[in-house]
N, C-alpha and C. Protein backbone atom coordinates (compact mmCIF):
# COMPACT_ATOMS: atom_id res chain seq x y z
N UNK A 1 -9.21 10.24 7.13
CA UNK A 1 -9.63 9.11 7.93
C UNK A 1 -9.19 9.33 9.37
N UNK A 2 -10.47 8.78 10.30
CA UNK A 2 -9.47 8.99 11.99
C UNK A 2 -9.64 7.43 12.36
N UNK A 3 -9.02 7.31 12.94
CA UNK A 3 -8.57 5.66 13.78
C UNK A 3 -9.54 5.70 14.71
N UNK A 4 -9.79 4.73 15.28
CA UNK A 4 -10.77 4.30 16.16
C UNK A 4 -9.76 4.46 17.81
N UNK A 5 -10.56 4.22 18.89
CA UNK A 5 -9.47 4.82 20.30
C UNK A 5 -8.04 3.20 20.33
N UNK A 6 -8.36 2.35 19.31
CA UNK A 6 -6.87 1.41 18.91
C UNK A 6 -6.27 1.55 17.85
N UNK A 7 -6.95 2.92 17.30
CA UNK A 7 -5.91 3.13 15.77
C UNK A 7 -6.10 2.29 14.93
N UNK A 8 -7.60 1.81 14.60
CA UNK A 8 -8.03 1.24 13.56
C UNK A 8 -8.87 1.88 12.87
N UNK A 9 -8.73 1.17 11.54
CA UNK A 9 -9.74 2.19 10.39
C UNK A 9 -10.89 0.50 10.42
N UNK A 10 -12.32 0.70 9.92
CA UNK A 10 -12.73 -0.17 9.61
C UNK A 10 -12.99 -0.39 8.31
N UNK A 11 -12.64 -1.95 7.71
CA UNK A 11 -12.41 -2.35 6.39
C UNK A 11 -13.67 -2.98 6.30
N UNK A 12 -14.61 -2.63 4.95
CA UNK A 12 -15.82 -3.73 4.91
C UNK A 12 -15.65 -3.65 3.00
N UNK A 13 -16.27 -4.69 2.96
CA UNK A 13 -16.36 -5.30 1.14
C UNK A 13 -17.25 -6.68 1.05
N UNK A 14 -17.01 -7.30 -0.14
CA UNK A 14 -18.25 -8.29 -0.45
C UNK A 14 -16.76 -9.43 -0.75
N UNK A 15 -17.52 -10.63 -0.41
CA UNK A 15 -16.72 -12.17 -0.87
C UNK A 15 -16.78 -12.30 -1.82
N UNK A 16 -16.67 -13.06 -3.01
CA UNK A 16 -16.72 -13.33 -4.03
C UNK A 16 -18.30 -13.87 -4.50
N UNK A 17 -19.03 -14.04 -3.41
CA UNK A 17 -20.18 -15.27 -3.70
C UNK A 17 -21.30 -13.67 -3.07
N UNK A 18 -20.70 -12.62 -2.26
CA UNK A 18 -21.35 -11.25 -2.37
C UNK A 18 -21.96 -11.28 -0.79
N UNK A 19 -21.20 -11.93 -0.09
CA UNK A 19 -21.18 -11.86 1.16
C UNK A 19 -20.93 -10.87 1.61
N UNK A 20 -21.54 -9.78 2.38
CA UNK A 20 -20.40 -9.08 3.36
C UNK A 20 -19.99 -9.07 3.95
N UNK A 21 -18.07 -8.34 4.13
CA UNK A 21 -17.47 -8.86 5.12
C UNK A 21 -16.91 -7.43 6.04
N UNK A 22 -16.31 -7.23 7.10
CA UNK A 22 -15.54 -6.31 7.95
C UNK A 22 -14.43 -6.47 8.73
N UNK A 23 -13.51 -5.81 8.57
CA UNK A 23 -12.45 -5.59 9.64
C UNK A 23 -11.93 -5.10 9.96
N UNK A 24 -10.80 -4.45 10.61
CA UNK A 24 -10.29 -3.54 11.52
C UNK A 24 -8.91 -3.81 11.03
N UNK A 25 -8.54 -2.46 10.65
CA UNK A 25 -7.01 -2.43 9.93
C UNK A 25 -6.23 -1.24 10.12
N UNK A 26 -4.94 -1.51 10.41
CA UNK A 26 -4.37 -0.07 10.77
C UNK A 26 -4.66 0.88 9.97
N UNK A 27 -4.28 2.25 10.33
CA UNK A 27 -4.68 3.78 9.45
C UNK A 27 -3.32 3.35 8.59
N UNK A 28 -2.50 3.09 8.79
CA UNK A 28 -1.12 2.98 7.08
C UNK A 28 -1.46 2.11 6.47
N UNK A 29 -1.95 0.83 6.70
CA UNK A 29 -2.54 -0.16 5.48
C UNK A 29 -3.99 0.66 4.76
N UNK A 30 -4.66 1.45 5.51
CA UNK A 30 -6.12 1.51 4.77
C UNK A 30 -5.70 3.37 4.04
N UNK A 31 -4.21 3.58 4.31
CA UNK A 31 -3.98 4.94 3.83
C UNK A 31 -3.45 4.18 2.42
N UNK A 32 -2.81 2.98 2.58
CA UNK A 32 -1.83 2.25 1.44
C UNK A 32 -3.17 1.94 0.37
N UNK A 33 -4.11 1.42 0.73
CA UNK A 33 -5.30 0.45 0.31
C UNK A 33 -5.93 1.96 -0.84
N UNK A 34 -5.85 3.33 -0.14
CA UNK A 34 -6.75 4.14 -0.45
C UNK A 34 -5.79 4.89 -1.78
N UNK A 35 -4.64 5.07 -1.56
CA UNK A 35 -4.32 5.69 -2.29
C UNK A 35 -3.45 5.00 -3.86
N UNK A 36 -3.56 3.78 -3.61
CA UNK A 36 -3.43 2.37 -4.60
C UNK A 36 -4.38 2.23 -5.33
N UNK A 37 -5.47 2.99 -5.08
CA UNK A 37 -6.82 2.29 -5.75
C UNK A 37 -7.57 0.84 -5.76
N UNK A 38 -7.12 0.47 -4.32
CA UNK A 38 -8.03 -0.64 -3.97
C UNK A 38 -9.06 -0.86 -3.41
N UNK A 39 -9.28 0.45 -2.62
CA UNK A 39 -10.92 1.06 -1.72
C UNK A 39 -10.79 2.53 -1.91
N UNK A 40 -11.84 2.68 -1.26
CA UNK A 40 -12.26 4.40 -1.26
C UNK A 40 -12.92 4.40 0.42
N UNK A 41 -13.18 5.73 0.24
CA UNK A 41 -12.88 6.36 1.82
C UNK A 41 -15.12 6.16 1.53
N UNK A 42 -15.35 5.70 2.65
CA UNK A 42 -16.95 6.02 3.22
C UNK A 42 -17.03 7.16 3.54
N UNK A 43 -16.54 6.87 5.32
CA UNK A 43 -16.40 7.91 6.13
C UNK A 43 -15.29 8.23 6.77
N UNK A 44 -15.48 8.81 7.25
CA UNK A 44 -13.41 9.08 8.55
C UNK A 44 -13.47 7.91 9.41
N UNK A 45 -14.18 6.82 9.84
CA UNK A 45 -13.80 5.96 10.31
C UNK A 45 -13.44 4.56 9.71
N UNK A 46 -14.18 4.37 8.16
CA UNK A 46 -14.45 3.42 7.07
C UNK A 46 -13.79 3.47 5.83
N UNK A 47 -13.55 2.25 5.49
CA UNK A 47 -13.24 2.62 3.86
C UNK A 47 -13.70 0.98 3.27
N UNK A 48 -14.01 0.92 1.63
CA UNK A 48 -14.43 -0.06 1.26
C UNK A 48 -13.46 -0.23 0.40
N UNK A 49 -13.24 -1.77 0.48
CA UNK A 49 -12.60 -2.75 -0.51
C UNK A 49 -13.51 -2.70 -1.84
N UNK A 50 -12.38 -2.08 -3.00
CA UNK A 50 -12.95 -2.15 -4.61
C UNK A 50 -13.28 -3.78 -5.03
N UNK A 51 -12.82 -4.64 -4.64
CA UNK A 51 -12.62 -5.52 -5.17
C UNK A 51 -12.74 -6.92 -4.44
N UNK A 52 -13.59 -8.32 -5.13
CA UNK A 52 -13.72 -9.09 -4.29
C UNK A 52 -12.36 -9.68 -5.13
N UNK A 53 -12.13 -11.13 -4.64
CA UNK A 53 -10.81 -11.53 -4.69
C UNK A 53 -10.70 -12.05 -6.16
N UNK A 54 -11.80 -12.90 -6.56
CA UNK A 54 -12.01 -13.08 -8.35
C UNK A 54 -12.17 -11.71 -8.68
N UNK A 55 -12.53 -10.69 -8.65
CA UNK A 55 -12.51 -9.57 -9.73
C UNK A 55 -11.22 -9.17 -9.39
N UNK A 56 -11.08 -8.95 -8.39
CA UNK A 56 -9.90 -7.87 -8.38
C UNK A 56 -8.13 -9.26 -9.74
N UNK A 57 -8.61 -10.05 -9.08
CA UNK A 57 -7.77 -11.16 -10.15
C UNK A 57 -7.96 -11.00 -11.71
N UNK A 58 -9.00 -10.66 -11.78
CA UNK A 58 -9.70 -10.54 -12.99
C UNK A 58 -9.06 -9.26 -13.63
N UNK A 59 -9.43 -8.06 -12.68
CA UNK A 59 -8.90 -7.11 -13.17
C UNK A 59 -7.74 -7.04 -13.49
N UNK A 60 -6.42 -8.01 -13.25
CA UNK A 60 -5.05 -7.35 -13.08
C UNK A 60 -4.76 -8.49 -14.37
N UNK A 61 -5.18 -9.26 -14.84
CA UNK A 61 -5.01 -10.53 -15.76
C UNK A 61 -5.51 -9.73 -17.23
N UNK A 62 -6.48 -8.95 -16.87
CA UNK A 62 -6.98 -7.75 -18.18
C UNK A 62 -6.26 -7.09 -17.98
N UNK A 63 -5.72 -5.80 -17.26
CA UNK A 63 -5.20 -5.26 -17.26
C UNK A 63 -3.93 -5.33 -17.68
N UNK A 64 -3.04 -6.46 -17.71
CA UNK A 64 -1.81 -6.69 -17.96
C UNK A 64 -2.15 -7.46 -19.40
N UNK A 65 -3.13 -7.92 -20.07
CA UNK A 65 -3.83 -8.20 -21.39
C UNK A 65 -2.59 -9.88 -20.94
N UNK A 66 -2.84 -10.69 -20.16
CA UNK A 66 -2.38 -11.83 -19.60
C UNK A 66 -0.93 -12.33 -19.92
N UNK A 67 -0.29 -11.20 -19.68
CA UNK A 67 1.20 -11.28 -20.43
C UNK A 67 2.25 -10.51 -19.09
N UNK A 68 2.86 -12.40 -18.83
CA UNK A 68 3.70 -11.66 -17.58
C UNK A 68 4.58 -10.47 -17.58
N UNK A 69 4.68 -10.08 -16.63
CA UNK A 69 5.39 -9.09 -16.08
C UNK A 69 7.26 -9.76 -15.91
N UNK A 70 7.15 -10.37 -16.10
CA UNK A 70 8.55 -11.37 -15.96
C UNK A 70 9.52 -11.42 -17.25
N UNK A 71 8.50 -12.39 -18.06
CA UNK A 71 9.06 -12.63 -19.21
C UNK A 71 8.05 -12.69 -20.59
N UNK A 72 7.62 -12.13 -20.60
CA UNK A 72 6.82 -11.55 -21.42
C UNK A 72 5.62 -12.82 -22.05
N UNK A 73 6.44 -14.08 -21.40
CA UNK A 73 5.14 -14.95 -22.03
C UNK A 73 3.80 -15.06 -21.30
N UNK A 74 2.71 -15.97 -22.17
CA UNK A 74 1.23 -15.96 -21.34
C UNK A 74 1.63 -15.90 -20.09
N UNK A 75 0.61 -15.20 -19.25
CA UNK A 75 0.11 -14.90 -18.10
C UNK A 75 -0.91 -15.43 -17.22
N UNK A 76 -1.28 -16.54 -16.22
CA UNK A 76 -2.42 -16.62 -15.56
C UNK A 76 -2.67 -16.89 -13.85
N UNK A 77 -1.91 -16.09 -13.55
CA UNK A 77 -1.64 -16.33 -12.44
C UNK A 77 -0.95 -14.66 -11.66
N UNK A 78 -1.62 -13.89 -10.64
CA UNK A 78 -0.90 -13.44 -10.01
C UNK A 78 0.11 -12.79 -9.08
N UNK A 79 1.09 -12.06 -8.98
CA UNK A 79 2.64 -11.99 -8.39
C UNK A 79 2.63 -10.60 -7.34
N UNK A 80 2.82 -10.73 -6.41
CA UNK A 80 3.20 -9.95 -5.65
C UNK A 80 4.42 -9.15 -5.96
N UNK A 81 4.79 -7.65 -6.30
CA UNK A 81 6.72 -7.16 -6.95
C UNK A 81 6.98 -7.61 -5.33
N UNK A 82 6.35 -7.20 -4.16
CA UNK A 82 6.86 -6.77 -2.76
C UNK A 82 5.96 -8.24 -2.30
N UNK A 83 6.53 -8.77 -1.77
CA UNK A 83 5.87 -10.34 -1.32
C UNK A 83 5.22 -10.11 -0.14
N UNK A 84 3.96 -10.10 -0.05
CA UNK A 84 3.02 -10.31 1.04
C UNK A 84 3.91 -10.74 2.47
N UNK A 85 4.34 -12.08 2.17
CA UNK A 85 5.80 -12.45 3.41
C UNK A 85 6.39 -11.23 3.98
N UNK A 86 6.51 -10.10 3.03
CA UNK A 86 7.57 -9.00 3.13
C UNK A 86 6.98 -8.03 3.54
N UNK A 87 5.60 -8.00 3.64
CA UNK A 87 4.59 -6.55 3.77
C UNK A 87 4.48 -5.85 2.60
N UNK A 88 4.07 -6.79 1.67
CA UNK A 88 3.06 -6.11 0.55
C UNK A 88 2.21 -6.21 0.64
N UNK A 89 1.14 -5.73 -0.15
CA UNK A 89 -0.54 -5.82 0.11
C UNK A 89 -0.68 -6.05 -1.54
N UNK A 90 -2.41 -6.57 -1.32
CA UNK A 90 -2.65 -7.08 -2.53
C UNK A 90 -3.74 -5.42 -2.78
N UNK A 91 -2.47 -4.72 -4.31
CA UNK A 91 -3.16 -3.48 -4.48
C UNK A 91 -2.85 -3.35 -6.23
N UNK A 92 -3.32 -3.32 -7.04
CA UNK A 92 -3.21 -2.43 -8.14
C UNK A 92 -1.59 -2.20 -8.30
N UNK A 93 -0.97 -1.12 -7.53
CA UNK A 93 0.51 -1.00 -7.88
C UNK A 93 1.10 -2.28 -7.94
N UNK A 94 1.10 -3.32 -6.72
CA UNK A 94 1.79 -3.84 -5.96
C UNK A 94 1.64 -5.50 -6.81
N UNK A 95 0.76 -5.79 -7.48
CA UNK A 95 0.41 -6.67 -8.20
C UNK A 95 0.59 -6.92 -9.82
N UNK A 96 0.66 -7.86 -10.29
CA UNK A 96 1.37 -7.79 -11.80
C UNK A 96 0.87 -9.25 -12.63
N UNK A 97 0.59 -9.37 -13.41
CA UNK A 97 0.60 -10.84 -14.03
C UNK A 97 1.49 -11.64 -14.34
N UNK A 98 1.63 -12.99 -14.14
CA UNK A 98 2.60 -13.58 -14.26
C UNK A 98 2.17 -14.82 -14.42
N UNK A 99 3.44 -15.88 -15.67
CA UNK A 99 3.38 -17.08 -15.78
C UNK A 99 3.74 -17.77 -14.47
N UNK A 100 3.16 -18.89 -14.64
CA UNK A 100 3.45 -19.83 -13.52
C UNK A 100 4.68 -19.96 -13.17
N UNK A 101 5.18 -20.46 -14.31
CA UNK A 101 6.90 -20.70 -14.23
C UNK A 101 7.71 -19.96 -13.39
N UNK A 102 7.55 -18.58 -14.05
CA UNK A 102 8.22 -17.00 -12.99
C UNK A 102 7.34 -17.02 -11.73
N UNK A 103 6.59 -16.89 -11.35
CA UNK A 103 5.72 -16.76 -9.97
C UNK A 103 6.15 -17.68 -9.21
N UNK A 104 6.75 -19.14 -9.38
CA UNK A 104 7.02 -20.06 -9.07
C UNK A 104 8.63 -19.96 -8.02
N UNK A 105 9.05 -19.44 -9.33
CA UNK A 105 10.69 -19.05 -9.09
C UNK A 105 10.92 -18.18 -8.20
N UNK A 106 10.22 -16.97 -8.54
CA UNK A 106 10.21 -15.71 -7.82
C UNK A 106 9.85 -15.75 -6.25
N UNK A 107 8.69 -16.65 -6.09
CA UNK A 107 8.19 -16.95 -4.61
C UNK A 107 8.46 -16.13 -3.78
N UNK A 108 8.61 -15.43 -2.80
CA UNK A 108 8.89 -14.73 -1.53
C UNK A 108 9.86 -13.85 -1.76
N UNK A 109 10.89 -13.91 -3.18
CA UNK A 109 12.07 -13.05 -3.45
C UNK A 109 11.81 -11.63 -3.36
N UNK A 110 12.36 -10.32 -3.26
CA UNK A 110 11.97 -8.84 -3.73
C UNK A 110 11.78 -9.01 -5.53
N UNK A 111 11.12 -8.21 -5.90
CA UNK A 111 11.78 -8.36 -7.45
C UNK A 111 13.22 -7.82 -7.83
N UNK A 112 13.53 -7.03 -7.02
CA UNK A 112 15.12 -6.65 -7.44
C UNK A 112 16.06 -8.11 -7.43
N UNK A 113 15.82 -8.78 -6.10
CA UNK A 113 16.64 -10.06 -5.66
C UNK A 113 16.48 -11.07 -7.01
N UNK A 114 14.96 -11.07 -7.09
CA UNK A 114 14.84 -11.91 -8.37
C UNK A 114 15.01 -11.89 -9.90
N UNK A 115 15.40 -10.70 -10.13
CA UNK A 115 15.72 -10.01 -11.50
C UNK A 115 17.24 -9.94 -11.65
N UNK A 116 17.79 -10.02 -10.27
CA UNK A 116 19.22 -9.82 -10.37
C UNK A 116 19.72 -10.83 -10.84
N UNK A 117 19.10 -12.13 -9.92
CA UNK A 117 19.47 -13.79 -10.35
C UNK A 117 19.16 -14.05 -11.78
N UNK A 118 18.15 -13.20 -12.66
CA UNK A 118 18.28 -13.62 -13.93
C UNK A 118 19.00 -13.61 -15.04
């Protein structure tokens, strides 16, 4: 990928309702995005978002077969390990299923901070 002359990559994908959308995102978030498996590379200036915001939800609620990451009970809702607040991104690694209850608790914590308190 090359950055644009402000060191942006451009981000484009669909809304949930299949809108399309675009934006301009640094080269380390769309290097983070690419190698997470949340987009793929177009071109050296582009990359596309896998996922609108219901699927990609969708996907991680199957994927985790709806059984938190916390405490092992139902799952529908989910959790950032690295809190967005903190500079996480919403990616495949970085995402997990989780009961309300734990997601609740956990809020803005690291997961280390919040696993420790348990």
């Amino acid at each position: 990928m090359r950055p644009n002359r402000q060191g942006k990559i451009r981000m484009r994908g669909r809304t949930d309702k299949g809108s399309r959308w675009h934006q301009e995102i640094d080269l380390e978030l769309a290097v983070t995005l690419v190698q997470e498996h949340a987009a793929v590379v177009v071109n050296r200036n582009t990359i596309r978002r896998l996922y609108s915001n219901k699927a990609f939800r969708r996907y991680i609620l199957a994927r985790d077969r709806h059984t938190c990451f916390f405490c092992g009970n139902y799952g529908d809702t989910i959790d950032h390990l690295l809190p967005r607040a903190k500079g996480g991104h919403t990616t495949p690694v970085n995402c997990v299923c989780a009961c309300n209850e734990c997601n609740q608790s956990k809020a803005d914590r690291n997961l280390e901070d919040f696993i420790g308190d348990s």
